[in-house]
C-alpha atoms as a PDB file:
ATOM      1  CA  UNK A   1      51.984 147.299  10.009  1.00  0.00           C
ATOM      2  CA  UNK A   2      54.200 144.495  10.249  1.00  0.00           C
ATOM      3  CA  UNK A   3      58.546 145.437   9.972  1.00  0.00           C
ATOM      4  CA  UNK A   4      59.780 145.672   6.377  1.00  0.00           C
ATOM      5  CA  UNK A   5      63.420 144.009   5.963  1.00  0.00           C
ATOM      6  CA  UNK A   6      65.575 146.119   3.321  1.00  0.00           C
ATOM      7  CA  UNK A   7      68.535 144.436   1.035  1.00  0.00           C
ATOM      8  CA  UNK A   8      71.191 146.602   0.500  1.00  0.00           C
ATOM      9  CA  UNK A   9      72.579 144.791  -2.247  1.00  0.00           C
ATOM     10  CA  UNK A  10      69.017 144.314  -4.414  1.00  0.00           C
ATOM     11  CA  UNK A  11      67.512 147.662  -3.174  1.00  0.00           C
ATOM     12  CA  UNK A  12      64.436 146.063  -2.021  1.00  0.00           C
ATOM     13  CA  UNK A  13      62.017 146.234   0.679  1.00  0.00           C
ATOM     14  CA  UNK A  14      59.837 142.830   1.661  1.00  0.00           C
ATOM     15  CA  UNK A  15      58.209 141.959   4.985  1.00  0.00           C
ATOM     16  CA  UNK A  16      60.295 140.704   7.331  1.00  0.00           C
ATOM     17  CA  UNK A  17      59.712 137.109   7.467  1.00  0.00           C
ATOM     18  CA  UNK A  18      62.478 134.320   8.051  1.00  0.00           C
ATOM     19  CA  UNK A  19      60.844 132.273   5.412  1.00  0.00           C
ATOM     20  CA  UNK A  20      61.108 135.742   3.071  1.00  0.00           C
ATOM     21  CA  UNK A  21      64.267 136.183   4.052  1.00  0.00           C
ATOM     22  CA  UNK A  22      65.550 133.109   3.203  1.00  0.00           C
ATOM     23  CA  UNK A  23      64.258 132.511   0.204  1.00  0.00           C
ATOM     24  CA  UNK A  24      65.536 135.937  -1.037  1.00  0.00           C
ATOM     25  CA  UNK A  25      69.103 135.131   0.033  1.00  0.00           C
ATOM     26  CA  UNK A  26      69.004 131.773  -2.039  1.00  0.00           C
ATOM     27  CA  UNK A  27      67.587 133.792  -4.797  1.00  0.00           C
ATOM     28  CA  UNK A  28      69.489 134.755  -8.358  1.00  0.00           C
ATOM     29  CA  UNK A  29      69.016 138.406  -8.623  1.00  0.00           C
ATOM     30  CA  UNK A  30      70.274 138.706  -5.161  1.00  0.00           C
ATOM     31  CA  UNK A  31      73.645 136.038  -5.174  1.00  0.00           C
ATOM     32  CA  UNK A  32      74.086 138.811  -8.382  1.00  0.00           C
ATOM     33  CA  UNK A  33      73.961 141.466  -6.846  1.00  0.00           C
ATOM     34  CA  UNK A  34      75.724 140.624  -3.884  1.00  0.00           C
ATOM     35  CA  UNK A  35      78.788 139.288  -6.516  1.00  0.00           C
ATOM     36  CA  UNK A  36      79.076 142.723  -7.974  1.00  0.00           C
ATOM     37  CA  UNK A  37      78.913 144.500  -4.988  1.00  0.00           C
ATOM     38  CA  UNK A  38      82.033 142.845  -3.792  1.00  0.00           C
ATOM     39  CA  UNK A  39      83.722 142.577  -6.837  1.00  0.00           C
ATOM     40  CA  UNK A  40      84.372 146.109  -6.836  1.00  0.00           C
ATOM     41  CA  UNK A  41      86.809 146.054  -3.984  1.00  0.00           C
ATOM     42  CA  UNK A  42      88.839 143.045  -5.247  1.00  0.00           C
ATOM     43  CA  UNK A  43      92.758 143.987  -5.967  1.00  0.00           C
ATOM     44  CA  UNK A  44      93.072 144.042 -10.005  1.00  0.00           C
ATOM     45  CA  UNK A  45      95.838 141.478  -9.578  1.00  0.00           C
ATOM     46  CA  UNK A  46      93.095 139.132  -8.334  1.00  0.00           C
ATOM     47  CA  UNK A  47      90.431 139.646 -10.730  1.00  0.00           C
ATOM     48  CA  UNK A  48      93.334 139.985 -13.978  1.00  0.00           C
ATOM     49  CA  UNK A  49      94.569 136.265 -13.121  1.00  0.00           C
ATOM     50  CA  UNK A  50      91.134 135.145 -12.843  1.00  0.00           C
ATOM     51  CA  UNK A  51      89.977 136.193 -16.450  1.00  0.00           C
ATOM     52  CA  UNK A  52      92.942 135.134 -17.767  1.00  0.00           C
ATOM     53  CA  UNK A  53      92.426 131.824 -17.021  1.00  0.00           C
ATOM     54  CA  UNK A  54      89.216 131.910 -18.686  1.00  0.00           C
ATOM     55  CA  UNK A  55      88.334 131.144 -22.303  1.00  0.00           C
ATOM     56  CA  UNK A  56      86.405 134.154 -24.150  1.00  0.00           C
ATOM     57  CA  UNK A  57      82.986 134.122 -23.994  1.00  0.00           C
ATOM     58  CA  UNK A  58      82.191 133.614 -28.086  1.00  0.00           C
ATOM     59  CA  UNK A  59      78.287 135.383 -27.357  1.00  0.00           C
ATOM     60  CA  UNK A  60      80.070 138.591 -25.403  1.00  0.00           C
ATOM     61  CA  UNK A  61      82.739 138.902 -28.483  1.00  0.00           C
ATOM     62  CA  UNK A  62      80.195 138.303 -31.258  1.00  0.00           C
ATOM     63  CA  UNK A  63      77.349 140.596 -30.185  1.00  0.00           C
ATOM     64  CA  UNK A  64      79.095 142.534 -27.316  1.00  0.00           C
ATOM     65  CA  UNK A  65      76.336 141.102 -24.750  1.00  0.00           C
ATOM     66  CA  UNK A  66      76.034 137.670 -22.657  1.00  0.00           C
ATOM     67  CA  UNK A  67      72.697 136.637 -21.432  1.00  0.00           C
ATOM     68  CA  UNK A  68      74.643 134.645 -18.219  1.00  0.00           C
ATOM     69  CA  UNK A  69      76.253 138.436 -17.163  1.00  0.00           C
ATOM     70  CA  UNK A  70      77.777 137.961 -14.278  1.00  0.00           C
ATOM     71  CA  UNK A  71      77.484 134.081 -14.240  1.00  0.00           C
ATOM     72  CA  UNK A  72      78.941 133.291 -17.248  1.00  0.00           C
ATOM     73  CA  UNK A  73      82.002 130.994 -16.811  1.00  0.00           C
ATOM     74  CA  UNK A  74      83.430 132.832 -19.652  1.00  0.00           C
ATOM     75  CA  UNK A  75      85.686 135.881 -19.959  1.00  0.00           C
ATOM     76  CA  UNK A  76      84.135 139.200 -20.714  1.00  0.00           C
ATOM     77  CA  UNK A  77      87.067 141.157 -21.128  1.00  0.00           C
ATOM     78  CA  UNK A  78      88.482 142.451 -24.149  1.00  0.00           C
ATOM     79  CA  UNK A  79      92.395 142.347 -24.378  1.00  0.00           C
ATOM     80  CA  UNK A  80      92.436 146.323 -24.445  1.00  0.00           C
ATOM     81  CA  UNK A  81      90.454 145.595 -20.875  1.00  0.00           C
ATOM     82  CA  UNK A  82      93.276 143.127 -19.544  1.00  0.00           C
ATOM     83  CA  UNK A  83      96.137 145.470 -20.970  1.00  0.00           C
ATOM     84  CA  UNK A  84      94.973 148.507 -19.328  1.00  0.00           C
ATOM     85  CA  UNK A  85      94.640 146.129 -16.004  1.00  0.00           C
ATOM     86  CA  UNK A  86      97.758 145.166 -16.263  1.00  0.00           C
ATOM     87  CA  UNK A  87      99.279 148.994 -16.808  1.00  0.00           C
ATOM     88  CA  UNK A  88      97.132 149.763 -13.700  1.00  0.00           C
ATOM     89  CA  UNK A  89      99.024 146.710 -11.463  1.00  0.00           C
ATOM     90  CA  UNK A  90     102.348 147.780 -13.007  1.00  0.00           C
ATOM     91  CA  UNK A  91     101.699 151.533 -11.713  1.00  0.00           C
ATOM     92  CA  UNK A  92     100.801 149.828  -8.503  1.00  0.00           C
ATOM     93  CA  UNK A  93     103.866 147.663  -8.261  1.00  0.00           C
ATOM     94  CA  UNK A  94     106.202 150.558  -9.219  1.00  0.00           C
ATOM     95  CA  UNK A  95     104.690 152.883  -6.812  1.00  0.00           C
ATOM     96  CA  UNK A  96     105.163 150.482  -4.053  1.00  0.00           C
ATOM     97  CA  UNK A  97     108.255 149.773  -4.718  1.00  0.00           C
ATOM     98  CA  UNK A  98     109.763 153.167  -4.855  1.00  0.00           C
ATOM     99  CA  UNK A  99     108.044 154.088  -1.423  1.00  0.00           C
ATOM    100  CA  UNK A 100     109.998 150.964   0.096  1.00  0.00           C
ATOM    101  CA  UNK A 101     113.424 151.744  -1.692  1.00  0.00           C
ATOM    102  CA  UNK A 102     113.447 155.722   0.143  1.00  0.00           C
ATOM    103  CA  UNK A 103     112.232 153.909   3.283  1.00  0.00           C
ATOM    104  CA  UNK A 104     114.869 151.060   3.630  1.00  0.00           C
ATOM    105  CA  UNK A 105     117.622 153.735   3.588  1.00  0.00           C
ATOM    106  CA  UNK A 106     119.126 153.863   6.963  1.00  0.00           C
ATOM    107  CA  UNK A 107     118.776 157.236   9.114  1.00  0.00           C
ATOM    108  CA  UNK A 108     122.096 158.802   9.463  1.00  0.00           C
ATOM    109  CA  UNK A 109     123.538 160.624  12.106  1.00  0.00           C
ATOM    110  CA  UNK A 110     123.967 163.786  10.321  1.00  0.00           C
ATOM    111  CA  UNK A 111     120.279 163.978   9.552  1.00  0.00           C
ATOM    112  CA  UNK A 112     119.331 163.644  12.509  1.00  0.00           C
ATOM    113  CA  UNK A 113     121.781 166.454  14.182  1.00  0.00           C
ATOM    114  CA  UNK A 114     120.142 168.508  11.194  1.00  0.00           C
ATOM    115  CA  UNK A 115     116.529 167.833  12.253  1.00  0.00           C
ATOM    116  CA  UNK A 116     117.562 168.626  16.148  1.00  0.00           C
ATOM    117  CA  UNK A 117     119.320 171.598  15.388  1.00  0.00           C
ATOM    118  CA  UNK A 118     116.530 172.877  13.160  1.00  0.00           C
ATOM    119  CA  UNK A 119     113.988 172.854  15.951  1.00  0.00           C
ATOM    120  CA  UNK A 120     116.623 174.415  18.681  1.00  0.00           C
ATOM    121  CA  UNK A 121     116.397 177.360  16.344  1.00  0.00           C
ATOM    122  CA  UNK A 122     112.394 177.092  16.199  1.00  0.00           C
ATOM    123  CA  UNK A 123     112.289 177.692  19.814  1.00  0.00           C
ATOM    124  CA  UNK A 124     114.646 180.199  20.111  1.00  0.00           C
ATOM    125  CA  UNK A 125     112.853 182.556  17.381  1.00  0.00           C
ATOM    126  CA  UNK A 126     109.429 181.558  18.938  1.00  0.00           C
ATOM    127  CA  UNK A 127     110.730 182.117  22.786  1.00  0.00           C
ATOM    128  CA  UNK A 128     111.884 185.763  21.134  1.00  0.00           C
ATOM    129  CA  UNK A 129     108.643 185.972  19.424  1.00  0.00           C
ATOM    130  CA  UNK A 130     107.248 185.923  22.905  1.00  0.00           C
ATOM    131  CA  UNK A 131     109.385 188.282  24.490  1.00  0.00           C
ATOM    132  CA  UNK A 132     108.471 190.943  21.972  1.00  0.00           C
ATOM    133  CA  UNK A 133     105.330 191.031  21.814  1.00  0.00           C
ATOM    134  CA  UNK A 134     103.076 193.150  24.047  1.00  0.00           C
ATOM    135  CA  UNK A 135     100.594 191.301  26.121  1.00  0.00           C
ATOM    136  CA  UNK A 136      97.278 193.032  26.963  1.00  0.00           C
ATOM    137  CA  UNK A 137      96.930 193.317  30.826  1.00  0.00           C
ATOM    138  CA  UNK A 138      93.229 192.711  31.304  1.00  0.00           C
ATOM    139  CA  UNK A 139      90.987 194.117  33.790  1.00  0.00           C
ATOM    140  CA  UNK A 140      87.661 193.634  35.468  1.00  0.00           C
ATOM    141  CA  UNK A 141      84.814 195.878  34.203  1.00  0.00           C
ATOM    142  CA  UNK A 142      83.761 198.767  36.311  1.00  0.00           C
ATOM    143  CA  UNK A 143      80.000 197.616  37.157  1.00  0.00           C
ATOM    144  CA  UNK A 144      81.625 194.379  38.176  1.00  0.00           C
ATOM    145  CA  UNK A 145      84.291 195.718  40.402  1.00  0.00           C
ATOM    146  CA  UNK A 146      82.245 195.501  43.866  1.00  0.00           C
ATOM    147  CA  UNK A 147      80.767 191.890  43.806  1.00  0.00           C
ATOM    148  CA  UNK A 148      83.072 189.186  45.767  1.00  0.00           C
ATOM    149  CA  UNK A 149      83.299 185.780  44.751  1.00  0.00           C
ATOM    150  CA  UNK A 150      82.756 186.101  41.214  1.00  0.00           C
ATOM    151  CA  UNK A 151      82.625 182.976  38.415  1.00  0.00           C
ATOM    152  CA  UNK A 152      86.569 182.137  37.447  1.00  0.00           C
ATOM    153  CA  UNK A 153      85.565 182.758  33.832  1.00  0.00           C
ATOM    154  CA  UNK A 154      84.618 186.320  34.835  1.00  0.00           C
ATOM    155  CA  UNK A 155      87.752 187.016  36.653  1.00  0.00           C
ATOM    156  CA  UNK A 156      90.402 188.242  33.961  1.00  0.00           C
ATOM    157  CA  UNK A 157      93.367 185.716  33.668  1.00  0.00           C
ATOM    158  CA  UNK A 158      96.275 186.725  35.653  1.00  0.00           C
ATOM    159  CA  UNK A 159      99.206 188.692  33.752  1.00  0.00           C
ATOM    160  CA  UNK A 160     102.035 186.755  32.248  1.00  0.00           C
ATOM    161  CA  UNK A 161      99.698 183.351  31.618  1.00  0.00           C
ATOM    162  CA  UNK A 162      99.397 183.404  27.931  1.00  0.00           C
ATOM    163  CA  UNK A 163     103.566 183.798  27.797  1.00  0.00           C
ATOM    164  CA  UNK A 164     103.736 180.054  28.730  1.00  0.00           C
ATOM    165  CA  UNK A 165     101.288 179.155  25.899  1.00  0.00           C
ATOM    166  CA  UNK A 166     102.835 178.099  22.546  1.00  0.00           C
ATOM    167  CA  UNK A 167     102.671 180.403  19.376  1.00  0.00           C
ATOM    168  CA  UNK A 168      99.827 179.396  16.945  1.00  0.00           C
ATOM    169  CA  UNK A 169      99.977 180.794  13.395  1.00  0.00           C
ATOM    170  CA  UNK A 170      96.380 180.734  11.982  1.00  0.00           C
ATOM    171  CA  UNK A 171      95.488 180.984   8.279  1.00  0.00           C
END
């Protein structure tokens, strides 16, 4: 059996054959397929602009189907279609630009003594944290007492190591 080549775009599966392959790349169903596949990452900006500078298509607005589809030089879109575009790129535009109007305000110095400060204090209450609490001491089991050179991750950890370790909250 000979190798199958698989289209993505079509969902098909056809021998793989350069002659096959070709002619299914120039083909209709596939230069379709491969136009709608893409069109649904374009910006709405883009693809707005684009219809309106088309004419309606008068077979799409008198029987609500074209048989060109996605070839049809003519617009598809009903104006409720473009005005809810547009709403979508002014959402867009207004959400961009209030993200850049908080981040062209200039750090101040104050804020920034405020942020430093702030985590002085975090390490002080988390060095305290430390201090208080009582760490296990750890021990070897009996039955494992008399063998010598034993595995490191046998051997208990030494007292004091987990003091140096930073406080995790979990949950």
């Amino acid at each position: 059996m000979g190798k199958n080549y698989y289209c993505d775009f079509c969902d098909k599966t056809f021998a793989d054959k350069a002659n096959n392959r070709k002619n299914h790349l120039k083909g209709l169903i596939h230069q379709r397929c491969r136009k709608a596949y893409y069109d649904q990452y374009r910006e709405p900006g883009v693809i707005l602009a684009e219809e309106l500078s088309k004419r309606p298509c008068k077979h799409f607005l008198s029987s609500g189907h074209c048989s060109f589809m996605g070839s049809c030089k003519y617009s598809h879109m009903t104006d409720e279609q473009k005005q809810e575009m547009q709403r979508q790129i002014d959402a867009k535009k207004n959400v961009a630009s209030s993200k850049t109007a908080e981040s062209i305000e200039p750090p101040s110095l104050e804020k920034w003594l405020e942020k430093v400060q702030k985590c002085s204090k975090d390490k002080t209450k988390v060095d305290k944290i430390h201090k208080e609490q009582e760490l296990p001491v750890y021990s070897l089991p009996p039955h494992l007492e008399g063998i010598t050179n034993l595995p490191p991750s046998l051997l208990p950890p030494p007292p004091g190591i987990f003091t140096s370790l930073p406080l995790e909250e979990w949950g």
